[in-house]
Protein backbone atom coordinates (compact mmCIF):
# COMPACT_ATOMS: atom_id res chain seq x y z
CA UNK A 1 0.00 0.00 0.00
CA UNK A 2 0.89 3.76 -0.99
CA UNK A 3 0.87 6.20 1.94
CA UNK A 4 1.26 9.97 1.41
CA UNK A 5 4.97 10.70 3.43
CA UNK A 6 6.62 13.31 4.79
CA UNK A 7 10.45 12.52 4.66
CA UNK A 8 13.21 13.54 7.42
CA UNK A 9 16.40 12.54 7.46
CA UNK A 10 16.21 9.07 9.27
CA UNK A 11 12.01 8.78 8.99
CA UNK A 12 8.83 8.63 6.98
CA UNK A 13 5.98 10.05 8.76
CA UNK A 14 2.48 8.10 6.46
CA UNK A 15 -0.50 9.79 6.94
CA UNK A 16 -3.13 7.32 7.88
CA UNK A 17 -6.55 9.68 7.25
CA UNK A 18 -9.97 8.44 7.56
CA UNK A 19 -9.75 7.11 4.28
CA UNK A 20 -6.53 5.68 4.33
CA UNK A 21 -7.52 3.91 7.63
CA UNK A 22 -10.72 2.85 6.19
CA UNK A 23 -9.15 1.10 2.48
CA UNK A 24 -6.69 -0.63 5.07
CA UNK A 25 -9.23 -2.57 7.04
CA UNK A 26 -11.69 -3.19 3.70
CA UNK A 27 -8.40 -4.91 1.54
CA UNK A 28 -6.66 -6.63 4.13
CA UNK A 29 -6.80 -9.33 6.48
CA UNK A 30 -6.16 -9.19 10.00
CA UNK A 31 -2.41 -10.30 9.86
CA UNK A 32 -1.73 -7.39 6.99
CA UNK A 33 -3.56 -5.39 9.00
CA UNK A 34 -1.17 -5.87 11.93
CA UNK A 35 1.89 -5.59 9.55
CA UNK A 36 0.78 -2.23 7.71
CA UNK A 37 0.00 -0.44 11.03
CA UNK A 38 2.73 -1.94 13.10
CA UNK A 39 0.44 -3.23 15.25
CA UNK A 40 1.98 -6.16 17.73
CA UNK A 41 -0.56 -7.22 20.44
CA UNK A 42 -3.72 -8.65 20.01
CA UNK A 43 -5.15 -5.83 22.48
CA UNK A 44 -3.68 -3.15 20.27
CA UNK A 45 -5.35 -4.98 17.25
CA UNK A 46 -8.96 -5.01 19.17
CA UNK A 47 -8.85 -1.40 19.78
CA UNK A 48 -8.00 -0.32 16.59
CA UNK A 49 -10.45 -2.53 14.73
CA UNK A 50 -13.08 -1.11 17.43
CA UNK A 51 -12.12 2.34 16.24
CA UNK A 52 -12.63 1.42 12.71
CA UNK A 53 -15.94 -0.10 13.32
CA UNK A 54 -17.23 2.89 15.27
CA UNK A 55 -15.82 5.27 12.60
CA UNK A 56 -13.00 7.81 13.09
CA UNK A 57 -14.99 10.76 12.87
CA UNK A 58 -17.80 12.19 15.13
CA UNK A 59 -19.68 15.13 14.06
CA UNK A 60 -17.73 18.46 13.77
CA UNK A 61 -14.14 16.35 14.91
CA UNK A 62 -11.74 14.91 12.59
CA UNK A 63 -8.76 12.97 12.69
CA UNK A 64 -5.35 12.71 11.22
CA UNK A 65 -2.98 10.36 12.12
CA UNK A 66 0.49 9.19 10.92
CA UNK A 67 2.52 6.20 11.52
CA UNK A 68 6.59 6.88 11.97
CA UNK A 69 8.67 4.92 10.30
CA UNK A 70 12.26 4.35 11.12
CA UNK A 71 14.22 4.48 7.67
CA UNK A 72 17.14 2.34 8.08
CA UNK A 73 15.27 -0.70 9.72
CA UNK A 74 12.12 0.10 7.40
CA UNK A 75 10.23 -0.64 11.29
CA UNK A 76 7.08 1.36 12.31
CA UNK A 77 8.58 2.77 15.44
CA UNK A 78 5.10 4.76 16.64
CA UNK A 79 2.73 6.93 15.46
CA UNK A 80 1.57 10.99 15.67
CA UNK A 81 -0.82 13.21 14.50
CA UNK A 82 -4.30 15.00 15.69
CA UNK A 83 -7.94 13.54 16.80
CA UNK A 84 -10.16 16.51 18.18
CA UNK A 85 -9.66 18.19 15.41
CA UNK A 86 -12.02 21.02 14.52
CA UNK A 87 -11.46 22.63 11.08
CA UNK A 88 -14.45 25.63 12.12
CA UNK A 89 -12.60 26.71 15.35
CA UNK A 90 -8.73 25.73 13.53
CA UNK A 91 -8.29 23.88 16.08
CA UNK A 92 -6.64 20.41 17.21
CA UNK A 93 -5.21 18.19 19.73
CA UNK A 94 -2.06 16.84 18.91
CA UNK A 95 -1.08 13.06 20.23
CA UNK A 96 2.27 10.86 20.16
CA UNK A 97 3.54 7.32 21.13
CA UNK A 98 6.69 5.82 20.74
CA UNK A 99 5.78 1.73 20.03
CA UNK A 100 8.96 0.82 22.55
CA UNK A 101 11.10 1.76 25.29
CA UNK A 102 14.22 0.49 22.65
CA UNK A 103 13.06 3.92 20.47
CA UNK A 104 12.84 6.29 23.26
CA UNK A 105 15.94 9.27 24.18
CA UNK A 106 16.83 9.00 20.38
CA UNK A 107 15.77 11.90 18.66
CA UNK A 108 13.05 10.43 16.87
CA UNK A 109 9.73 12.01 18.26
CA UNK A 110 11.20 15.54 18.02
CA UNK A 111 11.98 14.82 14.76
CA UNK A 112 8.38 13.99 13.73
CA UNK A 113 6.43 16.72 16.06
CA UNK A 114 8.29 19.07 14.14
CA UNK A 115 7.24 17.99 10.79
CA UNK A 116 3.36 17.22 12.39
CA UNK A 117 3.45 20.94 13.82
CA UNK A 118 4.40 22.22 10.62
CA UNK A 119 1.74 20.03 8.65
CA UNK A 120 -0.58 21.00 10.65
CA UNK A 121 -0.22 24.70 10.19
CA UNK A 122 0.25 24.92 7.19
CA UNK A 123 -1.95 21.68 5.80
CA UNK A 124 -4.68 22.15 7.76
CA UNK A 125 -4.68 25.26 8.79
CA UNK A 126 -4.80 25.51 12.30
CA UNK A 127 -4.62 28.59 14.72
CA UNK A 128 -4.30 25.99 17.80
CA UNK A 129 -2.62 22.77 18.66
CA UNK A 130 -3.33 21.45 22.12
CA UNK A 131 -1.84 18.69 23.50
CA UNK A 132 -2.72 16.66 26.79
CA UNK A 133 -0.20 15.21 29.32
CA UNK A 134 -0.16 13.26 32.38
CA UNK A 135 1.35 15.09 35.69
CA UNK A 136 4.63 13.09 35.57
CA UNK A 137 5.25 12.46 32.11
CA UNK A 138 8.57 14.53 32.24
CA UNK A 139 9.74 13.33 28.71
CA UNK A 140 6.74 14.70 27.04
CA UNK A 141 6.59 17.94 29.08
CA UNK A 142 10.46 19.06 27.31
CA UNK A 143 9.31 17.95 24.00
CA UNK A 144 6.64 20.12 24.06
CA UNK A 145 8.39 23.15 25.73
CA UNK A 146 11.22 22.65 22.98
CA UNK A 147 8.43 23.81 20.50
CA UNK A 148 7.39 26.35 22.38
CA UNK A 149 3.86 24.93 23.96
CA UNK A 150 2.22 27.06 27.00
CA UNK A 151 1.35 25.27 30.31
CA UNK A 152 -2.27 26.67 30.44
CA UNK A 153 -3.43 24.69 33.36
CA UNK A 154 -4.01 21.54 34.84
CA UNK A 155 -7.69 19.09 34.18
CA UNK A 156 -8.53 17.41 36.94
CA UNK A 157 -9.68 14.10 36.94
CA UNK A 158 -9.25 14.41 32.90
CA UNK A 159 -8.49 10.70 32.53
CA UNK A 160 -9.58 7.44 33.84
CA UNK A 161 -6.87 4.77 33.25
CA UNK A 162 -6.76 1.59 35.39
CA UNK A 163 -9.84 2.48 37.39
CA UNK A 164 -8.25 5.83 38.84
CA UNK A 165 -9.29 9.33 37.62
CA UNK A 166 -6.09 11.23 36.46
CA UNK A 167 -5.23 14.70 35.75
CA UNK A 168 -4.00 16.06 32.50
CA UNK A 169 -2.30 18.96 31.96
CA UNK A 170 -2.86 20.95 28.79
CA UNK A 171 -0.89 23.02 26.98
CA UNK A 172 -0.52 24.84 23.70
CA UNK A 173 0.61 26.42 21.10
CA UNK A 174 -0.46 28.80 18.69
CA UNK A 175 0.49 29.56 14.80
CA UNK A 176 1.66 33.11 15.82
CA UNK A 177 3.64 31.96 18.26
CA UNK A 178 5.58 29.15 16.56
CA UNK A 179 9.11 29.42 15.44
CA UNK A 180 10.16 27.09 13.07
């Protein structure tokens, strides 16, 4: 399968739209499913074909998501991009996961947020990117500071993850604001 890319030096960043996600599960069977979308667990696969069968977009949200791929191995190391995304208010929330501990403290994810900031203001046109972060998730909290993301304030009880009601803490960063 084609993907639309966006090249760095060590990775391809393929946009997985609603469309793209949708010819994905309609061509393929479950094991090329798992293969094209570097999927490894059976829980990962659930959720994904859960997703798919509830449909990626609600009314007024959007989504658009991109799978990283590490060049050299040719190994889908995680995946970026926006959900919550509301083209009316130019508006988005951005989200990011490494696939493995073995990827993290290597560069990689800064190299695609910079790329999926970029895309997204100049792609699709967004005024705001938000992004969401649990209280101790140190790693996350740099990246985003390194692109120049405001703390705005903290959501209580945001998140509810292993039976336990978390905070998130949101911050963001606007078009005017970015440096490139």
């Amino acid at each position: 399968m084609t993907f639309e890319t966006i090249e760095t030096e060590r990775l391809l960043i393929q946009k997985l739209d609603t469309e793209t996600m949708n010819r994905i599960f309609e061509i393929n069977n479950e094991h090329e499913i798992k293969k094209t979308l570097g999927i490894t667990s059976e829980e990962e696969f659930a959720r994904q074909k859960k997703i798919h069968q509830q449909g990626y977009e609600s009314y007024n949200r959007k989504m658009m998501n991109f799978q990283i791929v590490e060049k050299q191995s040719n190994t889908i190391i995680g995946n970026c991009g926006y959900h919550t995304w509301n083209p009316q208010h130019h508006r988005a929330e951005v989200g990011y996961a490494l696939n493995s501990d073995k990827f993290k403290n290597k560069g990689f994810m800064k190299e695609a947020l910079k790329k999926i900031i970029e895309f997204g203001f100049q792609n699709m046109e967004l005024n705001r990117i938000e992004a969401l972060i649990g209280d101790d998730n140190i790693p996350s909290r740099k990246l985003l500071e390194h692109f120049g993301f405001t703390k705005e304030g903290i959501m209580r009880g945001h998140y509810l993850i292993d039976g336990v009601f978390e905070n998130s803490i949101l911050y963001s960063l606007l078009k005017s604001e970015y440096k490139k």
